[in-house]
PDB file of N, CA and C in Angstrom:
ATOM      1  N   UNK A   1      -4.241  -4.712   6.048  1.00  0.00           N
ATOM      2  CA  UNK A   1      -4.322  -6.152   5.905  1.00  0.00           C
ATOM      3  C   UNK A   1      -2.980  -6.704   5.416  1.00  0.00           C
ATOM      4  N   UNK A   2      -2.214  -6.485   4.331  1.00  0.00           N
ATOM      5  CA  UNK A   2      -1.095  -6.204   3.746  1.00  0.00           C
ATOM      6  C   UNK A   2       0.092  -6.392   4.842  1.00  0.00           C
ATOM      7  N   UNK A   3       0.009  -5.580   5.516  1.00  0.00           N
ATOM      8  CA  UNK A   3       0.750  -5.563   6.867  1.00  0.00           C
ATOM      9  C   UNK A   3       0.665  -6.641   7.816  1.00  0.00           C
ATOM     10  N   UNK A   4      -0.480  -6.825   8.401  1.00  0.00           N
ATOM     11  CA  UNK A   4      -0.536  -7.915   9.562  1.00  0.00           C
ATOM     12  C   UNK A   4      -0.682  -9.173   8.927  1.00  0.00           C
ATOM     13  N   UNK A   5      -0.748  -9.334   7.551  1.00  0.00           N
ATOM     14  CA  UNK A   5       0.067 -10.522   6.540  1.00  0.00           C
ATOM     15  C   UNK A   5       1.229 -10.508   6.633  1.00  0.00           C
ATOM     16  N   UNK A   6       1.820  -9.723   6.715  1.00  0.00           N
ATOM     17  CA  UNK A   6       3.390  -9.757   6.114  1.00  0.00           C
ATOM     18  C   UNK A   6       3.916 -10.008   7.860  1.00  0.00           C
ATOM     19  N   UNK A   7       3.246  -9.303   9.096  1.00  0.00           N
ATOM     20  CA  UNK A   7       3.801  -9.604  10.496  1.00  0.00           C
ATOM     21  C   UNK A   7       3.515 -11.254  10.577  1.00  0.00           C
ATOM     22  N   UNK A   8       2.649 -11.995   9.743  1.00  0.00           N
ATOM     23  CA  UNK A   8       2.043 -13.487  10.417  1.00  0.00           C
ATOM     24  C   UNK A   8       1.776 -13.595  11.382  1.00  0.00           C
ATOM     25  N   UNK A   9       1.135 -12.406  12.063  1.00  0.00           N
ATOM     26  CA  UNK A   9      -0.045 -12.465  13.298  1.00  0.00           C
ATOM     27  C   UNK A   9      -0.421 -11.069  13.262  1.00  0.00           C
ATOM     28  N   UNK A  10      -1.550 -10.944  14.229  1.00  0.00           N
ATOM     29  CA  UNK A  10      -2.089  -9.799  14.724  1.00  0.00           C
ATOM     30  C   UNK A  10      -0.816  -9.332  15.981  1.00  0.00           C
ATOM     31  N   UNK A  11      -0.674  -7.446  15.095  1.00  0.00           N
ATOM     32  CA  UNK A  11      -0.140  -6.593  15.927  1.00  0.00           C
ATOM     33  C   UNK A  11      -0.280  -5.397  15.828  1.00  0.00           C
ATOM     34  N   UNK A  12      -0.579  -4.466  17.215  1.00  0.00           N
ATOM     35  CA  UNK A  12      -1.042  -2.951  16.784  1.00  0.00           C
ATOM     36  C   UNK A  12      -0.108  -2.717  15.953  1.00  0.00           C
ATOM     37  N   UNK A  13      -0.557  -1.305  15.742  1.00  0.00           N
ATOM     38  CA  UNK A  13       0.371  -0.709  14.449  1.00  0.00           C
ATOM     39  C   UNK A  13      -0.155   0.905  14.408  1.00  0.00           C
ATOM     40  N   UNK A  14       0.322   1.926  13.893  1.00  0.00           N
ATOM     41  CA  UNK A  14      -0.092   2.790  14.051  1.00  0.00           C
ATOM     42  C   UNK A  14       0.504   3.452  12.855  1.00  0.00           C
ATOM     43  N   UNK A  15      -0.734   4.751  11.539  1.00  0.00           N
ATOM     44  CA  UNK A  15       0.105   5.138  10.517  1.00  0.00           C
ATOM     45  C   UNK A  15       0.871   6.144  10.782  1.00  0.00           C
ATOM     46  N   UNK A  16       2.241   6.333  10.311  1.00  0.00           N
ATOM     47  CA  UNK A  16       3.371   7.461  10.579  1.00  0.00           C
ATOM     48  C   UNK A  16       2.993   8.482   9.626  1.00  0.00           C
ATOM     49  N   UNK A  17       3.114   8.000   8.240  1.00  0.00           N
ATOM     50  CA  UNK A  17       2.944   8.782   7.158  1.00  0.00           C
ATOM     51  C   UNK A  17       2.209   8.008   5.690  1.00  0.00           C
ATOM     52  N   UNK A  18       1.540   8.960   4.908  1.00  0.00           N
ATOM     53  CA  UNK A  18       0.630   8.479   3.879  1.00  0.00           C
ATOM     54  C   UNK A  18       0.978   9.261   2.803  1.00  0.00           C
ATOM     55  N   UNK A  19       1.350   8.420   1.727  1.00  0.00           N
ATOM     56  CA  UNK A  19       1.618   9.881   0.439  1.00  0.00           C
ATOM     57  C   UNK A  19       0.871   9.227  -1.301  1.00  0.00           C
ATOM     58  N   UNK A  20       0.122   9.858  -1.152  1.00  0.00           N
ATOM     59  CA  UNK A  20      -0.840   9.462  -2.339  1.00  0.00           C
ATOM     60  C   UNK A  20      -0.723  10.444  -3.472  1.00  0.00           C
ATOM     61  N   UNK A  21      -0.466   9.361  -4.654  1.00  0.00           N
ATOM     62  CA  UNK A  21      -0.047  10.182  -6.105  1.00  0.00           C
ATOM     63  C   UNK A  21      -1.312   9.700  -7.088  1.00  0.00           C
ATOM     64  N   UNK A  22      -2.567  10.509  -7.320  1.00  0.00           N
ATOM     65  CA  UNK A  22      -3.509  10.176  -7.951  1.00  0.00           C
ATOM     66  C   UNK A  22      -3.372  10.760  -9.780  1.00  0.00           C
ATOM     67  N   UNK A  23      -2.957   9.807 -10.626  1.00  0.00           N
ATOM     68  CA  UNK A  23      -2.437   9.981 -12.159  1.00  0.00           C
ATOM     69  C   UNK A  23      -3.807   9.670 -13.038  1.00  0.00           C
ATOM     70  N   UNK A  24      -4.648   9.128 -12.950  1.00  0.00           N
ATOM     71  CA  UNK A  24      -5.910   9.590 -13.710  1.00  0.00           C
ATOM     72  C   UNK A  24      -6.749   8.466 -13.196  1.00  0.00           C
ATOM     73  N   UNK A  25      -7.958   9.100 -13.895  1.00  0.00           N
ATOM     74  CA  UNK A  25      -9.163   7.993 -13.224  1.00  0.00           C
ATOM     75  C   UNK A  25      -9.368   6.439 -14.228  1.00  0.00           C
ATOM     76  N   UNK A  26      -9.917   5.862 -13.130  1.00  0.00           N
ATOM     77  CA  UNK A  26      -9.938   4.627 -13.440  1.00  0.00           C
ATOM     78  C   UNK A  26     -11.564   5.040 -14.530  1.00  0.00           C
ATOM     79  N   UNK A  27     -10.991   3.698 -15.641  1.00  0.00           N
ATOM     80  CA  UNK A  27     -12.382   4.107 -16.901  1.00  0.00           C
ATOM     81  C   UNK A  27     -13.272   2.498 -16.595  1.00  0.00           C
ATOM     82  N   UNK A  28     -12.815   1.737 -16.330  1.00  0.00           N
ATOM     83  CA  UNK A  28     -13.277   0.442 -15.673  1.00  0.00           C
ATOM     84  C   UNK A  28     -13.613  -0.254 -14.815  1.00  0.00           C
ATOM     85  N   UNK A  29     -12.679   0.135 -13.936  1.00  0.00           N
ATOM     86  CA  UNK A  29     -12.503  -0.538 -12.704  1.00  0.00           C
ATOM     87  C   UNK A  29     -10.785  -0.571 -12.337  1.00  0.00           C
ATOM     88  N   UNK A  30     -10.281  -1.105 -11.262  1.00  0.00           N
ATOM     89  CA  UNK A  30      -9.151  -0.935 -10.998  1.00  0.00           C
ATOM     90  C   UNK A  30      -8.880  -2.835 -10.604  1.00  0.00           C
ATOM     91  N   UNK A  31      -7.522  -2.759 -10.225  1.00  0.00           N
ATOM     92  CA  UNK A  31      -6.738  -3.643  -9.768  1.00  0.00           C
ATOM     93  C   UNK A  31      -5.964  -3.280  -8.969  1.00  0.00           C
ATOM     94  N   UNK A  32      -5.420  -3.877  -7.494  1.00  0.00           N
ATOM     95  CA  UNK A  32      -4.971  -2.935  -6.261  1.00  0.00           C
ATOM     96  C   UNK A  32      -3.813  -4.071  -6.425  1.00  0.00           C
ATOM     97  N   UNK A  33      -2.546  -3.690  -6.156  1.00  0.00           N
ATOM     98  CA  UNK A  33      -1.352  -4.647  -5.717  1.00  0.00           C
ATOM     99  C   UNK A  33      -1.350  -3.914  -4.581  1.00  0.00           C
ATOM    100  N   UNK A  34      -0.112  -4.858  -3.433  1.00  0.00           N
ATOM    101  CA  UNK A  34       0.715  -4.478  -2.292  1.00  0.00           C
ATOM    102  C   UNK A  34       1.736  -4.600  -2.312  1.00  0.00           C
ATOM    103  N   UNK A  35       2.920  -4.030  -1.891  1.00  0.00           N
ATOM    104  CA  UNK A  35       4.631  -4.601  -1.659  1.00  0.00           C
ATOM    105  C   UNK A  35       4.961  -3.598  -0.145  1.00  0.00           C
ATOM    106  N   UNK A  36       5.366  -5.079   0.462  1.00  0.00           N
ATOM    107  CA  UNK A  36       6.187  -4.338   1.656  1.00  0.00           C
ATOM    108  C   UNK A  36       7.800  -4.371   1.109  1.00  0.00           C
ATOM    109  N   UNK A  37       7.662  -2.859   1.339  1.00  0.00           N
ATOM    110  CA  UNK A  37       9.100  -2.852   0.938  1.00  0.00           C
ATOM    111  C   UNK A  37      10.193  -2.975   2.340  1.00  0.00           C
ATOM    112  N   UNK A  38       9.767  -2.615   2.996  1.00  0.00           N
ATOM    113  CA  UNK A  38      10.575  -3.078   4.140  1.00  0.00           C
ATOM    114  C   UNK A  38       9.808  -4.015   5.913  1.00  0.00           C
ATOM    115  N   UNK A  39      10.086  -4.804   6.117  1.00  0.00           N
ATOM    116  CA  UNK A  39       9.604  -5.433   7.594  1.00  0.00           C
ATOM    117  C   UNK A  39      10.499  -5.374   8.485  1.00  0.00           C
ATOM    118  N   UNK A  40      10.758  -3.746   9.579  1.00  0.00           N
ATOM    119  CA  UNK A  40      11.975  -4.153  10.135  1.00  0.00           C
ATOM    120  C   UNK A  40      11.422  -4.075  11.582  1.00  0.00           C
ATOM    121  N   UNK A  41      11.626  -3.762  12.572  1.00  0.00           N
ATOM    122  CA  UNK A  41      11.276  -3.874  14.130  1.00  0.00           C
ATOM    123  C   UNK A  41      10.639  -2.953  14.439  1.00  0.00           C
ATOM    124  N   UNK A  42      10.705  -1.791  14.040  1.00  0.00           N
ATOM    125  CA  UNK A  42       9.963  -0.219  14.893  1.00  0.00           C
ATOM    126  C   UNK A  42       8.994  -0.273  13.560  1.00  0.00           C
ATOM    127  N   UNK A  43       9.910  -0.064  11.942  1.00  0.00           N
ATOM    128  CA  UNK A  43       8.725   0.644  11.087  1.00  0.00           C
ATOM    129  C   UNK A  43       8.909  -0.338  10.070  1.00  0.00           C
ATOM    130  N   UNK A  44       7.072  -0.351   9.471  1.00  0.00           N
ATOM    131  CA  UNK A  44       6.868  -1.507   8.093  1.00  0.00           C
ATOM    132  C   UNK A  44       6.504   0.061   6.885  1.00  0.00           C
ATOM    133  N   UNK A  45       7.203  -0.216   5.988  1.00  0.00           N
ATOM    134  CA  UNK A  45       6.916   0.450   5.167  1.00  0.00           C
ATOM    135  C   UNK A  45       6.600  -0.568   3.727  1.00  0.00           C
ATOM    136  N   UNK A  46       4.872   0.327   3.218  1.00  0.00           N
ATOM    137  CA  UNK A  46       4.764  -0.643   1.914  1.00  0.00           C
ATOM    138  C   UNK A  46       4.413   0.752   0.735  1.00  0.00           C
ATOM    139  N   UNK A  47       4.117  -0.270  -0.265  1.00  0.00           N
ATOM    140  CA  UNK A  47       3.274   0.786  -1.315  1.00  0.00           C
ATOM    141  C   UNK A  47       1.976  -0.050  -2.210  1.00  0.00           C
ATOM    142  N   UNK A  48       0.859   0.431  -2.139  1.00  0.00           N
ATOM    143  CA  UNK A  48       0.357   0.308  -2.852  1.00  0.00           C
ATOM    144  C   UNK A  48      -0.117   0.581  -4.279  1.00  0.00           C
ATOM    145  N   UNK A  49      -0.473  -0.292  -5.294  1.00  0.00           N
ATOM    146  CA  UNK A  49      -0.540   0.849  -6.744  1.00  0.00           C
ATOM    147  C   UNK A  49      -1.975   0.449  -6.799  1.00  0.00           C
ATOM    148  N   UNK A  50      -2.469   1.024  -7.628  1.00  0.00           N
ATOM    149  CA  UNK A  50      -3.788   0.970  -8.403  1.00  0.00           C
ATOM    150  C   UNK A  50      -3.690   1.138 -10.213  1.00  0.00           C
ATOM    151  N   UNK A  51      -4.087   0.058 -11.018  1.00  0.00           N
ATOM    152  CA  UNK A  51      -4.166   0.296 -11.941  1.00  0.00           C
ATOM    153  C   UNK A  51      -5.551   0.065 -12.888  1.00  0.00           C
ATOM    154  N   UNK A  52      -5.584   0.711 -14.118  1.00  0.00           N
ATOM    155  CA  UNK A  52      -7.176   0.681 -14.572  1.00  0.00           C
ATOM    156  C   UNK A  52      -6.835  -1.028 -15.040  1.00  0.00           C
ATOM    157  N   UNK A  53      -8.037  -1.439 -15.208  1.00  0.00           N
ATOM    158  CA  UNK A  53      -7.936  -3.067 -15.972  1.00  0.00           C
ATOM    159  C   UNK A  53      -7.985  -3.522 -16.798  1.00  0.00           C
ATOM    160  N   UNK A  54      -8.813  -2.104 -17.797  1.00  0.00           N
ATOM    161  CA  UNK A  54      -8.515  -2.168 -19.646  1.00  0.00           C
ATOM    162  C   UNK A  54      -7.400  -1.588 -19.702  1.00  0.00           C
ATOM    163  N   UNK A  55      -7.291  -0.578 -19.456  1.00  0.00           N
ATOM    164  CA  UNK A  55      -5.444  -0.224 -19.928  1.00  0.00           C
ATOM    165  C   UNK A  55      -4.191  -0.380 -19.691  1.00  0.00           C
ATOM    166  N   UNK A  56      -4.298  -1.366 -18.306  1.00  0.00           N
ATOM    167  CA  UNK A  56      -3.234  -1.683 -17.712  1.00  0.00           C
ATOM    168  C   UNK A  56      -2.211  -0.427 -16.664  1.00  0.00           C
ATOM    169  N   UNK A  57      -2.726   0.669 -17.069  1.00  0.00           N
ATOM    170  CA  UNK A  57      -2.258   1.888 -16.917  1.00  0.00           C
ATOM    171  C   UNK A  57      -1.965   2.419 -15.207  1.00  0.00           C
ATOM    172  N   UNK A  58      -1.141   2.776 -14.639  1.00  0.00           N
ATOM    173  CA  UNK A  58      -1.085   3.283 -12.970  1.00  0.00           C
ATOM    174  C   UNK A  58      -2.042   4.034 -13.255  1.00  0.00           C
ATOM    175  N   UNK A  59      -2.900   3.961 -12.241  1.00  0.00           N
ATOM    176  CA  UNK A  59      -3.873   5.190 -11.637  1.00  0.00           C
ATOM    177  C   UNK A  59      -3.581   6.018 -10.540  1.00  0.00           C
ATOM    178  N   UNK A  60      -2.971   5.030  -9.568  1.00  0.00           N
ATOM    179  CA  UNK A  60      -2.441   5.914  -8.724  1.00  0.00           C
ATOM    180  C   UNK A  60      -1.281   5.016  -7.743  1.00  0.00           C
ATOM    181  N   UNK A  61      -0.892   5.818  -6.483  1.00  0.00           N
ATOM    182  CA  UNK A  61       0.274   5.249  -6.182  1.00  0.00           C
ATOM    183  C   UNK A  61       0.161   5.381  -4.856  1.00  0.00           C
ATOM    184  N   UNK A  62       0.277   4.768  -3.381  1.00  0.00           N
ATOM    185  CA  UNK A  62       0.151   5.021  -2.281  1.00  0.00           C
ATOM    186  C   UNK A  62       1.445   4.787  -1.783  1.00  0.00           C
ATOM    187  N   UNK A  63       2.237   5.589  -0.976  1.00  0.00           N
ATOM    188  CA  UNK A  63       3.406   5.118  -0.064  1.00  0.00           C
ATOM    189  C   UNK A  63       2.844   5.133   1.124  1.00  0.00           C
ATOM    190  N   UNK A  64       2.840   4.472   2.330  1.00  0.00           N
ATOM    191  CA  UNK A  64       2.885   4.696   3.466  1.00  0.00           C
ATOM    192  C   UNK A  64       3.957   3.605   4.811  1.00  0.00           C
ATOM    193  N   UNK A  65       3.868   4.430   5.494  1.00  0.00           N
ATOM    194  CA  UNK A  65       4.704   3.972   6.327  1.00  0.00           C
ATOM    195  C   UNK A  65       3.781   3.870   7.781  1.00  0.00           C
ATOM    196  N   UNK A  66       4.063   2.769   8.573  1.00  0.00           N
ATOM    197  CA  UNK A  66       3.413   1.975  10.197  1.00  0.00           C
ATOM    198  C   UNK A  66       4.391   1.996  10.776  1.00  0.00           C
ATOM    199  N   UNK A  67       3.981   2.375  12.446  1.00  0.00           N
ATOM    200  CA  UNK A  67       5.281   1.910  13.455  1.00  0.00           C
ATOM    201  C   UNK A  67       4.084   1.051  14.002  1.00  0.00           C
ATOM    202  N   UNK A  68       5.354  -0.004  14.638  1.00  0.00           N
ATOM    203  CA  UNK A  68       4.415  -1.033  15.131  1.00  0.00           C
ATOM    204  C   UNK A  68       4.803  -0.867  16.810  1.00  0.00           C
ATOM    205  N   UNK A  69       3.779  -1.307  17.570  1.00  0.00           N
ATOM    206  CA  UNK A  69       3.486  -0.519  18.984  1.00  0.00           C
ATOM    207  C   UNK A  69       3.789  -2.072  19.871  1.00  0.00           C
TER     208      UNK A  69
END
């Protein structure tokens, strides 16, 4: 979703690579951010974090990378 926000329209896309860093469990519930770190022509690369919501704390960390088709 993150992605075809950041394109401002619908466009295939396909995942290249996924790298997930899981640092402890959530005791509450979580909070999800997004950042595209890059929007360039072939590949969108973002990251997602997850953090708990009482502790403020990373839970975990997603990199992944899309080529867009």
């Amino acid at each position: 979703v993150a992605v075809i926000s950041a394109l401002g329209k619908y466009q295939e896309i396909t995942t290249v690579d996924i790298s997930c860093k899981y640092l402890r469990p959530l005791s509450s519930g979580g909070s999800i951010e997004t950042e595209i770190l890059k929007l360039g022509q072939r590949l969108v690369i973002g990251r997602i974090t997850v953090k708990d919501i009482m502790s403020e704390k990373l839970a975990a960390e997603i990199s992944c990378t899309y080529a867009r088709i």
